[in-house]
PDB file of N, CA and C in Angstrom:
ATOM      1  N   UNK A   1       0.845  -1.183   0.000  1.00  0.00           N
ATOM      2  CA  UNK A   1       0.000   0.000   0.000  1.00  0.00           C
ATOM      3  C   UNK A   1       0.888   1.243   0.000  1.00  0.00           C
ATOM      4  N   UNK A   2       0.566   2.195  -0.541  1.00  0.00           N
ATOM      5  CA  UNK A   2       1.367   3.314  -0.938  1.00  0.00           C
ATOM      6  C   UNK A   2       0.825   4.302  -0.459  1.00  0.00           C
ATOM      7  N   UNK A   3       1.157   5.468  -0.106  1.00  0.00           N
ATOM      8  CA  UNK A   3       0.886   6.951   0.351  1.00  0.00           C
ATOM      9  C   UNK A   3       1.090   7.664   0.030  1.00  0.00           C
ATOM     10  N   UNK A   4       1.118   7.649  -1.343  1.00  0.00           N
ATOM     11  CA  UNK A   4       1.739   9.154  -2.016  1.00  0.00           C
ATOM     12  C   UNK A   4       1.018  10.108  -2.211  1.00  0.00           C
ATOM     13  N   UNK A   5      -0.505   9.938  -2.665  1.00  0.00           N
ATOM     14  CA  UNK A   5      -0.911  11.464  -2.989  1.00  0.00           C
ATOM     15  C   UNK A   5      -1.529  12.558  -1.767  1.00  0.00           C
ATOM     16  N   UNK A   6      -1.286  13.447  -2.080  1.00  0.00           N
ATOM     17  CA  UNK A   6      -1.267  14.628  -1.370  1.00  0.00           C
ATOM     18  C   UNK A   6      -3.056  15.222  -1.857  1.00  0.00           C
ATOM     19  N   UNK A   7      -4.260  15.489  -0.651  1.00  0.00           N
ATOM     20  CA  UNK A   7      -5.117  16.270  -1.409  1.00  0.00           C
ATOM     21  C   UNK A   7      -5.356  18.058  -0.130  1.00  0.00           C
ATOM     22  N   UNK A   8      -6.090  18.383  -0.745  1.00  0.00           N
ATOM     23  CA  UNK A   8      -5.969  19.730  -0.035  1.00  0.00           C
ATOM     24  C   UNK A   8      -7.833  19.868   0.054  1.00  0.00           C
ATOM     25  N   UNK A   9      -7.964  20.843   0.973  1.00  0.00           N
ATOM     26  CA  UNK A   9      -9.552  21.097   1.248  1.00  0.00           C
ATOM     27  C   UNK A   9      -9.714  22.566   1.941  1.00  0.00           C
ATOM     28  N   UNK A  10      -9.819  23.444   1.137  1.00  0.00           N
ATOM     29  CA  UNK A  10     -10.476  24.851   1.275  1.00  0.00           C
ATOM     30  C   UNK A  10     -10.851  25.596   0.411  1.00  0.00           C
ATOM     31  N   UNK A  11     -10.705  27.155   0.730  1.00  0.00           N
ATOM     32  CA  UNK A  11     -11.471  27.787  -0.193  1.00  0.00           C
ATOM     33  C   UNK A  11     -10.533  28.048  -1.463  1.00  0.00           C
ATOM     34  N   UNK A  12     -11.139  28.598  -2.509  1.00  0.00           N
ATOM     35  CA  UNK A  12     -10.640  28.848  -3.724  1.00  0.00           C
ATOM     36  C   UNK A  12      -9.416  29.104  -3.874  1.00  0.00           C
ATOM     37  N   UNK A  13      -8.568  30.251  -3.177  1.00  0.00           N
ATOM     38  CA  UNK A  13      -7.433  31.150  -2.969  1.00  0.00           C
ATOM     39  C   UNK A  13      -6.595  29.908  -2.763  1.00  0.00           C
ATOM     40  N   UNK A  14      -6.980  29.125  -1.665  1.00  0.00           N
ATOM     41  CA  UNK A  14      -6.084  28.272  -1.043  1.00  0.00           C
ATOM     42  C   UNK A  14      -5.934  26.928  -1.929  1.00  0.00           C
ATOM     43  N   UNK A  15      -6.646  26.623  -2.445  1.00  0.00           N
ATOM     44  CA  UNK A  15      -6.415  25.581  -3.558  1.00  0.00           C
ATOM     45  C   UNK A  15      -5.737  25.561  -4.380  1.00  0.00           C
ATOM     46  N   UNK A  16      -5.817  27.102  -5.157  1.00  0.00           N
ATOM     47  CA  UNK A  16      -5.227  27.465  -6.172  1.00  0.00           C
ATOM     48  C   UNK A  16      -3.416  27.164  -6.085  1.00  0.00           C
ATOM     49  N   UNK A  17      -3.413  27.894  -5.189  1.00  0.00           N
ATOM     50  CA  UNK A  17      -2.282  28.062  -4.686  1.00  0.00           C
ATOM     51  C   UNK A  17      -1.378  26.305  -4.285  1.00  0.00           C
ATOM     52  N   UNK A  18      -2.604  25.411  -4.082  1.00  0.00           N
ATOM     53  CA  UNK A  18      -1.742  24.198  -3.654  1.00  0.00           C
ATOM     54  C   UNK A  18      -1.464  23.509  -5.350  1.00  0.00           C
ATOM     55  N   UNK A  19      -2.601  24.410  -6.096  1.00  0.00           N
ATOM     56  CA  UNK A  19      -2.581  23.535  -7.282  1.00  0.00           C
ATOM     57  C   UNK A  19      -1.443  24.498  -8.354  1.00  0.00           C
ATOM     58  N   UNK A  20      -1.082  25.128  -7.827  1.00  0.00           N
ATOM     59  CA  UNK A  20       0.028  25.370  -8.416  1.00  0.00           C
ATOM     60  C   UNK A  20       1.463  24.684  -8.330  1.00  0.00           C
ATOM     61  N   UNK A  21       1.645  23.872  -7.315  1.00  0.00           N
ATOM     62  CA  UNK A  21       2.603  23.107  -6.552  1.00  0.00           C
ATOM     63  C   UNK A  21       2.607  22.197  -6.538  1.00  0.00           C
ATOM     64  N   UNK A  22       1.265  21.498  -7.532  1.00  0.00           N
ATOM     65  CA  UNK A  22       1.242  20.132  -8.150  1.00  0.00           C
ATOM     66  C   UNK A  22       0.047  19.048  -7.014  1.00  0.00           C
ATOM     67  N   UNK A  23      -0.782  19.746  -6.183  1.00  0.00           N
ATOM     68  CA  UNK A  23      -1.575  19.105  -5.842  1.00  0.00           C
ATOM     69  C   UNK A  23      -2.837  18.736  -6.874  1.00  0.00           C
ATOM     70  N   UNK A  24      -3.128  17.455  -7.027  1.00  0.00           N
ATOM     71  CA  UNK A  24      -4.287  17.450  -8.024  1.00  0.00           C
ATOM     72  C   UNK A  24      -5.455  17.086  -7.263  1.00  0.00           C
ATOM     73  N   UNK A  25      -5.566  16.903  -5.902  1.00  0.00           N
ATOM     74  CA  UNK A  25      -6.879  16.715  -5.250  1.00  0.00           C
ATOM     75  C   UNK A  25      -7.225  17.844  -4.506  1.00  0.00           C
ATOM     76  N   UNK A  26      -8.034  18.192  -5.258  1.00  0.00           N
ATOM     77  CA  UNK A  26      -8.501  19.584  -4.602  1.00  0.00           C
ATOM     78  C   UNK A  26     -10.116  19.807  -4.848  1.00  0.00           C
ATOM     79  N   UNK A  27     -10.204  20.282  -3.339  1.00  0.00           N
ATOM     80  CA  UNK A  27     -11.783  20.653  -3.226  1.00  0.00           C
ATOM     81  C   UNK A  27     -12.386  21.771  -2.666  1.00  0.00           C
ATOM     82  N   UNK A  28     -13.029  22.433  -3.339  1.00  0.00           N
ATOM     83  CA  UNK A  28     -13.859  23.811  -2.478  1.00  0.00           C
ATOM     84  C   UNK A  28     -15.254  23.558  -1.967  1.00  0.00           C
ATOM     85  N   UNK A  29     -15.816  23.030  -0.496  1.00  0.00           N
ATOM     86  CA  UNK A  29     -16.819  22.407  -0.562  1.00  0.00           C
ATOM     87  C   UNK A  29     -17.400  23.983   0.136  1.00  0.00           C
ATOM     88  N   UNK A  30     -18.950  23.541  -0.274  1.00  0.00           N
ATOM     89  CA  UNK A  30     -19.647  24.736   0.122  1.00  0.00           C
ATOM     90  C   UNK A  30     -20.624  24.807   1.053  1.00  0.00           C
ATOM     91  N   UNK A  31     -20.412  23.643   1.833  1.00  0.00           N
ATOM     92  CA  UNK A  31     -21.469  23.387   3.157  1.00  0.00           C
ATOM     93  C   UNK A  31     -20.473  22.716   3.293  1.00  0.00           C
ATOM     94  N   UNK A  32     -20.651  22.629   5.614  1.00  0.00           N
ATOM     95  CA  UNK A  32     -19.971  21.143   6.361  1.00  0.00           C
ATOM     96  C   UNK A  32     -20.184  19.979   5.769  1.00  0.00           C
ATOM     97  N   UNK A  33     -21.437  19.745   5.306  1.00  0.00           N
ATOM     98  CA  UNK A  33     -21.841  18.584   5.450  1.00  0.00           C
ATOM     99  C   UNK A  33     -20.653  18.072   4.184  1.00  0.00           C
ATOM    100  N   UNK A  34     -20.573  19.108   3.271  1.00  0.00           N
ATOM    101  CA  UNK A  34     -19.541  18.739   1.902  1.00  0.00           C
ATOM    102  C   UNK A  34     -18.503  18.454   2.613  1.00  0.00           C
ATOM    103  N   UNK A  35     -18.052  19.043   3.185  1.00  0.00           N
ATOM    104  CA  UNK A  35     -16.926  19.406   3.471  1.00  0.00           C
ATOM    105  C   UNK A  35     -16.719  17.849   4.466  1.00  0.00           C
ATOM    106  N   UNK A  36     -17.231  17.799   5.275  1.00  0.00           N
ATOM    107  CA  UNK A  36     -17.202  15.965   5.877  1.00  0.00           C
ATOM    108  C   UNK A  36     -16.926  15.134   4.978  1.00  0.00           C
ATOM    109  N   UNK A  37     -17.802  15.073   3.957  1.00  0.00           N
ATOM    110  CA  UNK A  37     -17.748  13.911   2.942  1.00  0.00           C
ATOM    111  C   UNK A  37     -16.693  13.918   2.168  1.00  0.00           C
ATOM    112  N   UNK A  38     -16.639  15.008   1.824  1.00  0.00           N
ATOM    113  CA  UNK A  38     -14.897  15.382   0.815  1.00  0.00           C
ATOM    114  C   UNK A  38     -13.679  14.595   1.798  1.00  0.00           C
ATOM    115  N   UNK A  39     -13.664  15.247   3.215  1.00  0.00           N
ATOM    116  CA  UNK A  39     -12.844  14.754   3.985  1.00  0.00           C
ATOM    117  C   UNK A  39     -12.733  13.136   4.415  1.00  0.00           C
ATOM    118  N   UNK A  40     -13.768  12.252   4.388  1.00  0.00           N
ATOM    119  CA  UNK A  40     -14.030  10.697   4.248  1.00  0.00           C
ATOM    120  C   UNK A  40     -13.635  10.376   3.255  1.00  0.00           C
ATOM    121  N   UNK A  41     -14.160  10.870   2.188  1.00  0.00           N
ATOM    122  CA  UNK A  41     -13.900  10.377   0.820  1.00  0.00           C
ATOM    123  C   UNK A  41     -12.408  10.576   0.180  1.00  0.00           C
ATOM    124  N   UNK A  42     -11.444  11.319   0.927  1.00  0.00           N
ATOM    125  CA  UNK A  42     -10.123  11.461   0.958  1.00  0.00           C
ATOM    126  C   UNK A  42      -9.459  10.640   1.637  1.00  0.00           C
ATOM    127  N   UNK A  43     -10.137  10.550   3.182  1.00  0.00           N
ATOM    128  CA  UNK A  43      -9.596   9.912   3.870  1.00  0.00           C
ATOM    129  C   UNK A  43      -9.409   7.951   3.861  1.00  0.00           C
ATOM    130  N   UNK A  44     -10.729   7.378   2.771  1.00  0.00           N
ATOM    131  CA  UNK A  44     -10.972   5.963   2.358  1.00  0.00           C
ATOM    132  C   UNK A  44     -10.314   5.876   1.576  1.00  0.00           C
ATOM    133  N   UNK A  45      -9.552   6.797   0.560  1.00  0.00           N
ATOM    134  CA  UNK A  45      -8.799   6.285  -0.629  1.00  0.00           C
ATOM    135  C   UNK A  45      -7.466   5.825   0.220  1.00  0.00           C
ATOM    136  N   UNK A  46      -7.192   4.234  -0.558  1.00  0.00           N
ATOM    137  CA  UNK A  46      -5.437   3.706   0.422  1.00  0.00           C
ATOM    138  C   UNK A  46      -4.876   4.276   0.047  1.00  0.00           C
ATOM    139  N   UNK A  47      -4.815   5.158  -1.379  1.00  0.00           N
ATOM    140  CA  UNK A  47      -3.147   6.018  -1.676  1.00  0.00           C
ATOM    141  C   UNK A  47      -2.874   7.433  -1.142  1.00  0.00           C
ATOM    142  N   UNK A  48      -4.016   7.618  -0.272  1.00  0.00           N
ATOM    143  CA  UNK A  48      -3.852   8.779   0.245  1.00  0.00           C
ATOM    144  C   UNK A  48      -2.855   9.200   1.252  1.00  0.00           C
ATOM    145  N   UNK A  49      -1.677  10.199   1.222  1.00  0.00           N
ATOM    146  CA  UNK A  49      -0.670   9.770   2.753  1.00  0.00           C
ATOM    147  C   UNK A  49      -1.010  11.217   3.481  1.00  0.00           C
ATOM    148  N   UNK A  50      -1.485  12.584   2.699  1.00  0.00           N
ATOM    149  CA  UNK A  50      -1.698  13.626   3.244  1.00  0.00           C
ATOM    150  C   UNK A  50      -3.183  14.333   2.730  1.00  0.00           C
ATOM    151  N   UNK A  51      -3.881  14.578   4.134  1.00  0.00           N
ATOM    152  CA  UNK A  51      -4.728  15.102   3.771  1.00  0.00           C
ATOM    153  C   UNK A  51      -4.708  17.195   4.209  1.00  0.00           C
ATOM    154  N   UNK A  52      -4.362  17.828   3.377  1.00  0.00           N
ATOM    155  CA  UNK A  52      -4.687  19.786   4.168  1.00  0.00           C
ATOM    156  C   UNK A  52      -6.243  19.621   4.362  1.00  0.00           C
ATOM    157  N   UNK A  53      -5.899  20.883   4.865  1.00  0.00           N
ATOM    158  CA  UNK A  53      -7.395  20.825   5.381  1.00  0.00           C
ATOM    159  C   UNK A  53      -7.422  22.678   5.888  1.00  0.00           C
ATOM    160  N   UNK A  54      -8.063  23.821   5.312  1.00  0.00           N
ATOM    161  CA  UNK A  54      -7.924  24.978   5.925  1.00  0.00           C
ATOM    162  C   UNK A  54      -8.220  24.999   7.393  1.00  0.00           C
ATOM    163  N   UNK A  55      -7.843  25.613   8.359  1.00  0.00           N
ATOM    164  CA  UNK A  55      -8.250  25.787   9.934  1.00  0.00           C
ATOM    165  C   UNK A  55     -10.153  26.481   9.872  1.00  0.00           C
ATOM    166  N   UNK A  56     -10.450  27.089   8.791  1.00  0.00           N
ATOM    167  CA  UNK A  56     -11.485  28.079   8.971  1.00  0.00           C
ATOM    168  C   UNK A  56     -12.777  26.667   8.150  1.00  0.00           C
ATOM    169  N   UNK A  57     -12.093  25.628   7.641  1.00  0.00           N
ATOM    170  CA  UNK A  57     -13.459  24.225   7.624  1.00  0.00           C
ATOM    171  C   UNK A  57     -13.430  23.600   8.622  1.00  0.00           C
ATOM    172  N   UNK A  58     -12.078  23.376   9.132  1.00  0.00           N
ATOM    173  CA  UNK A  58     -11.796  22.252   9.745  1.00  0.00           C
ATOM    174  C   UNK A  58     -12.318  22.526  11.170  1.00  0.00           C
ATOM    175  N   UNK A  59     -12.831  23.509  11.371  1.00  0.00           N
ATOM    176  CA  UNK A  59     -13.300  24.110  12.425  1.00  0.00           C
ATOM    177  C   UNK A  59     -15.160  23.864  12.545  1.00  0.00           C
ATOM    178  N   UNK A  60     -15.459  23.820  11.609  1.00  0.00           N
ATOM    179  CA  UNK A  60     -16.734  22.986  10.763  1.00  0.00           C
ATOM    180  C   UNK A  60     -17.403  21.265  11.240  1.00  0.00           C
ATOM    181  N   UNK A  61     -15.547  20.723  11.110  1.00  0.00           N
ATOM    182  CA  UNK A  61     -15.930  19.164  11.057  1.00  0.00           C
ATOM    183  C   UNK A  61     -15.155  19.055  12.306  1.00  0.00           C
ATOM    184  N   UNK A  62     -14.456  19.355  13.526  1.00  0.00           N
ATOM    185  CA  UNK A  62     -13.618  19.314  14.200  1.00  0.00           C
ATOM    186  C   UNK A  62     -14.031  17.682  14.406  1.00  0.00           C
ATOM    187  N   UNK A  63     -14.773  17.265  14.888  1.00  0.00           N
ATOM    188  CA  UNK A  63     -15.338  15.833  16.029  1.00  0.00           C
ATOM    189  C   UNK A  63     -15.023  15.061  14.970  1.00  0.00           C
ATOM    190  N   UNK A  64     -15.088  15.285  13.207  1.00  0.00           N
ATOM    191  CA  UNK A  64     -14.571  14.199  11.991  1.00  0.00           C
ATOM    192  C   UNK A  64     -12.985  14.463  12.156  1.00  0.00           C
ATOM    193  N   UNK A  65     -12.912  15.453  11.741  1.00  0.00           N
ATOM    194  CA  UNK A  65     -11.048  15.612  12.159  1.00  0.00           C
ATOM    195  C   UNK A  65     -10.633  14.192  12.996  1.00  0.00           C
ATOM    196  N   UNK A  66     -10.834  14.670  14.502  1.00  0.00           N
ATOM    197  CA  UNK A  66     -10.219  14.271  15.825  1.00  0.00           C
ATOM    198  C   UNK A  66     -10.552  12.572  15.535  1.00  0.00           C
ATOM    199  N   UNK A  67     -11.910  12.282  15.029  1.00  0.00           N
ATOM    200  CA  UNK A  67     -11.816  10.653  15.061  1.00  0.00           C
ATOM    201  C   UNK A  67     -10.824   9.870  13.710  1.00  0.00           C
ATOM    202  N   UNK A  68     -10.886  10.349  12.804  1.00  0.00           N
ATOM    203  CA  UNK A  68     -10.022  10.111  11.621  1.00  0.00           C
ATOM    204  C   UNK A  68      -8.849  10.397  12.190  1.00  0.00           C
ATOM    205  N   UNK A  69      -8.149  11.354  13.326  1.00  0.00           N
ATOM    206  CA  UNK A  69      -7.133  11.289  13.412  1.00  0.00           C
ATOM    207  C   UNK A  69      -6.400  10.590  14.114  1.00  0.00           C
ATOM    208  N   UNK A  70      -7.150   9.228  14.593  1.00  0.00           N
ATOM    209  CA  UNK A  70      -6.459   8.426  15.248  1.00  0.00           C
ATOM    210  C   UNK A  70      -5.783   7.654  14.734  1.00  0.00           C
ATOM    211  N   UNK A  71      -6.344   7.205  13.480  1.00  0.00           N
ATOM    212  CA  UNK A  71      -5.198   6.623  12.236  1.00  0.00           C
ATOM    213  C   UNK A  71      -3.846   7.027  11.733  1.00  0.00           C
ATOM    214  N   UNK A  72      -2.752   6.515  11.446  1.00  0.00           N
ATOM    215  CA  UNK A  72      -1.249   7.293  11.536  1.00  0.00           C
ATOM    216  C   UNK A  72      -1.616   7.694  10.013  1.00  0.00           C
ATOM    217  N   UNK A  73      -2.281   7.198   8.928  1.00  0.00           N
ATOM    218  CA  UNK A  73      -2.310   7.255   7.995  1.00  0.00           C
ATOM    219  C   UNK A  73      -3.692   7.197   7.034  1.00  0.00           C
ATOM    220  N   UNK A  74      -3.949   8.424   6.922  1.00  0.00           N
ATOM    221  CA  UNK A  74      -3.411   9.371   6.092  1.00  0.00           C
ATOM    222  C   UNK A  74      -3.141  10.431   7.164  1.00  0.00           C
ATOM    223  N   UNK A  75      -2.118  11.398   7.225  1.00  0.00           N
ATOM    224  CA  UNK A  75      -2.116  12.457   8.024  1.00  0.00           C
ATOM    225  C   UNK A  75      -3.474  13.695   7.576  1.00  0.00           C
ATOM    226  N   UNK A  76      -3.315  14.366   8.470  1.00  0.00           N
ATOM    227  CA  UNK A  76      -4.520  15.311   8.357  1.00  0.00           C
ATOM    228  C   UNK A  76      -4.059  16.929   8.938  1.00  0.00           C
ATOM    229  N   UNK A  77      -3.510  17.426   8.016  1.00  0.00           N
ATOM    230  CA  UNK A  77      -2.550  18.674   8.572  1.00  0.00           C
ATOM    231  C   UNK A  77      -3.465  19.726   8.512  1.00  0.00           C
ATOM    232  N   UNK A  78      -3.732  20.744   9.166  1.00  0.00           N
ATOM    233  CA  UNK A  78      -4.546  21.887   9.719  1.00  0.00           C
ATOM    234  C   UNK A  78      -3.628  23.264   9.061  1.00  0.00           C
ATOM    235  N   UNK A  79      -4.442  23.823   7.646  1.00  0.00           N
ATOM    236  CA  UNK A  79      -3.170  24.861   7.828  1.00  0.00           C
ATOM    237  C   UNK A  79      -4.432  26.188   7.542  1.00  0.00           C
ATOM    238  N   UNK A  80      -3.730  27.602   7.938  1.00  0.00           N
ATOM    239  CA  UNK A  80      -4.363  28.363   8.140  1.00  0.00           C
ATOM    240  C   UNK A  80      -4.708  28.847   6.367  1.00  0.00           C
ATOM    241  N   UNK A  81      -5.620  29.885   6.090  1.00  0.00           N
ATOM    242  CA  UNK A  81      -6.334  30.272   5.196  1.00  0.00           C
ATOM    243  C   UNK A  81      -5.737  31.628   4.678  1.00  0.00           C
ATOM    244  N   UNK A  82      -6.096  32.130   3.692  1.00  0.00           N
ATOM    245  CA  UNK A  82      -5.454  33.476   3.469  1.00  0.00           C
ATOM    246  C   UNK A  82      -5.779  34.350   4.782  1.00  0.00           C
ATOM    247  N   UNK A  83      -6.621  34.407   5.711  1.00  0.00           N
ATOM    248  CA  UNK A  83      -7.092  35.122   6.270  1.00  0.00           C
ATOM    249  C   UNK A  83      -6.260  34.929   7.878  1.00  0.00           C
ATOM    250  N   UNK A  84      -5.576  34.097   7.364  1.00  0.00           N
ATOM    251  CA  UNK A  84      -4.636  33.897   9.217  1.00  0.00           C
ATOM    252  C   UNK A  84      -4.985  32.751   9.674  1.00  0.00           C
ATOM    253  N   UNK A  85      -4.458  32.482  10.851  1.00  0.00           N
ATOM    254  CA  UNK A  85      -4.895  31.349  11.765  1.00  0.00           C
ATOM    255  C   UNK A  85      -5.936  31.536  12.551  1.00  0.00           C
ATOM    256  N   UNK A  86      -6.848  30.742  12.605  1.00  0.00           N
ATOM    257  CA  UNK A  86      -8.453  30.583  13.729  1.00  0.00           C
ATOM    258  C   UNK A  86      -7.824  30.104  14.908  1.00  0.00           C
ATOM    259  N   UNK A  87      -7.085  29.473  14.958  1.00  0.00           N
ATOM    260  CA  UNK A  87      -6.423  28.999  16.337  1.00  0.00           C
ATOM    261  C   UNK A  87      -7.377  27.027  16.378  1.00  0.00           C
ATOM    262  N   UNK A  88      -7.706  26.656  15.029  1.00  0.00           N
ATOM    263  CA  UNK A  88      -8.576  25.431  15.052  1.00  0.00           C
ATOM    264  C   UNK A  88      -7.502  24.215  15.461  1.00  0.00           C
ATOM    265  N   UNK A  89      -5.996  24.406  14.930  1.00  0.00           N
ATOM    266  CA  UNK A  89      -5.523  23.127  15.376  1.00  0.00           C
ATOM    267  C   UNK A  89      -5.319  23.224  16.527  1.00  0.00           C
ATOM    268  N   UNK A  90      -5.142  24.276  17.124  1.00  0.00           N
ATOM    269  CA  UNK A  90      -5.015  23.999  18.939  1.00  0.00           C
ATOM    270  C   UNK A  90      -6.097  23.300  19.541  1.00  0.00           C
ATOM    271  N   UNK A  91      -7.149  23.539  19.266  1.00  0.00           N
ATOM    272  CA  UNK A  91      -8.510  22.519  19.602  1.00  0.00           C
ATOM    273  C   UNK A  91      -8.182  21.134  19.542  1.00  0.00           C
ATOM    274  N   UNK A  92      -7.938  20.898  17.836  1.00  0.00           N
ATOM    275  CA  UNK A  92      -8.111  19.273  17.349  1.00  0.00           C
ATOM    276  C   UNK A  92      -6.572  18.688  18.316  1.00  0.00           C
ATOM    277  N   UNK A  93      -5.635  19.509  18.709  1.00  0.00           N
ATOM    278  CA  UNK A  93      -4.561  19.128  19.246  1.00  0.00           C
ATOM    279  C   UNK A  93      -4.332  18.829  20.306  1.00  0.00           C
ATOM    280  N   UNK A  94      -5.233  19.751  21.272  1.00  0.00           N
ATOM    281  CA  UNK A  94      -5.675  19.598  22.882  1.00  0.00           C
ATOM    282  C   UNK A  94      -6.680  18.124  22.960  1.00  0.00           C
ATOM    283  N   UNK A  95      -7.492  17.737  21.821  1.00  0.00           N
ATOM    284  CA  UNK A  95      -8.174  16.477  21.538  1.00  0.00           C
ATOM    285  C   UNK A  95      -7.424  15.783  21.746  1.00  0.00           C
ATOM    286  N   UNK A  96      -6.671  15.653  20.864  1.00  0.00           N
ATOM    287  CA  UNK A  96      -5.750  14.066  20.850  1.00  0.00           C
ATOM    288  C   UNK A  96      -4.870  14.024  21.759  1.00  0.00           C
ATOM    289  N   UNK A  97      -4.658  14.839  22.117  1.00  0.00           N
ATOM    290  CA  UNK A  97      -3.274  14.742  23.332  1.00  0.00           C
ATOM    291  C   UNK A  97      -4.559  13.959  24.328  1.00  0.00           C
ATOM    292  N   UNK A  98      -5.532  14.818  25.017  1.00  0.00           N
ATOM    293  CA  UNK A  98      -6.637  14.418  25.924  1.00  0.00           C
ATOM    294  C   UNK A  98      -6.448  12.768  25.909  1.00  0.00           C
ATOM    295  N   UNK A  99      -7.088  12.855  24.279  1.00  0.00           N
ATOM    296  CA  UNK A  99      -7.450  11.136  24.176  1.00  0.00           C
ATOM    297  C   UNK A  99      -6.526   9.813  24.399  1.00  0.00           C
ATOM    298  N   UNK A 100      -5.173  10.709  23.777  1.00  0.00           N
ATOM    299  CA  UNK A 100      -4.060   9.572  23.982  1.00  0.00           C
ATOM    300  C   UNK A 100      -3.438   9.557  25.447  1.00  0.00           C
ATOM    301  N   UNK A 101      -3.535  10.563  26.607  1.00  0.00           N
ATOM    302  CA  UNK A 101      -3.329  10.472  27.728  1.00  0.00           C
ATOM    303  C   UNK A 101      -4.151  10.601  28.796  1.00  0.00           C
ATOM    304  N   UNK A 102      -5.319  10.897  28.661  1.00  0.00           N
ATOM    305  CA  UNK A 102      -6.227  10.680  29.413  1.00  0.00           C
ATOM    306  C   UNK A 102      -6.445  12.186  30.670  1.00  0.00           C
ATOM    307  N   UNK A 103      -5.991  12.772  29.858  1.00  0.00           N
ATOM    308  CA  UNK A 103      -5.957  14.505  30.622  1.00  0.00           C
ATOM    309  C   UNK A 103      -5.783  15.649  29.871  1.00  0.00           C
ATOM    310  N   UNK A 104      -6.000  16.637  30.414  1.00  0.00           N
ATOM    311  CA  UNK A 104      -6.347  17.921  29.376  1.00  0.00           C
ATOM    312  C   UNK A 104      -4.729  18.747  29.510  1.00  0.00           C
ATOM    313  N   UNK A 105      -3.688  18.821  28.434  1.00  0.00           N
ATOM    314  CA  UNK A 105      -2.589  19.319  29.159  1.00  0.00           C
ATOM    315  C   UNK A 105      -2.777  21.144  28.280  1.00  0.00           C
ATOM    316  N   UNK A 106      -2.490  22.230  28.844  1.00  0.00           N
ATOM    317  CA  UNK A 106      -2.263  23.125  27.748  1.00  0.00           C
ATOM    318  C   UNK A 106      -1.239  23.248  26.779  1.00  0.00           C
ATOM    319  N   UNK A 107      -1.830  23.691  26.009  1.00  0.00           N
ATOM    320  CA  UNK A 107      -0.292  23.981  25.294  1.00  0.00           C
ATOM    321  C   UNK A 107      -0.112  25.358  24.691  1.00  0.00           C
TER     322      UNK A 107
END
């Protein structure tokens, strides 16, 4: 099983920009509910090894994030939007730390 392709998930600006750099999975969804399914439907393909994801959706699906992210593979990287950082991966990050140790640590 292989992990090579790379897909990305936000708005227009931010796509563009990945698809200039040779990402070919790219999606602008226009509701959560898209935006979940895009993110499953990325996340079921086996050749998938990286999934982006803008902070300003991912903030949308956080509770899909955090359970998909218990898998090592595909990764699921949180990056901010033209508009800055929301502060969303500190959330999904304070999650998994929680889950994998069983306490809330700050960071």
């Amino acid at each position: 099983m292989s992990s090579e392709k790379i897909a990305i998930i936000g708005d227009r600006d931010t796509v563009t920009g990945f698809r200039l750099v040779g990402v070919s999975e790219c999606a602008t969804p226009k509701s959560p509910e898209e935006t979940r399914e895009l993110l499953l439907d990325f996340f079921r393909d086996p050749s998938m090894g990286l999934i982006i994801i803008t902070e300003a959706l991912a903030s949308q699906v956080e509770d899909t994030i955090v359970e998909l992210s218990q898998s090592p593979v595909p990764v699921i990287l949180l990056v901010p939007d033209r508009n800055g950082s929301t502060g969303a991966y500190e959330t999904v990050l304070k999650e998994l730390i929680r889950r994998a140790v069983g306490i809330e640590i700050k960071i």
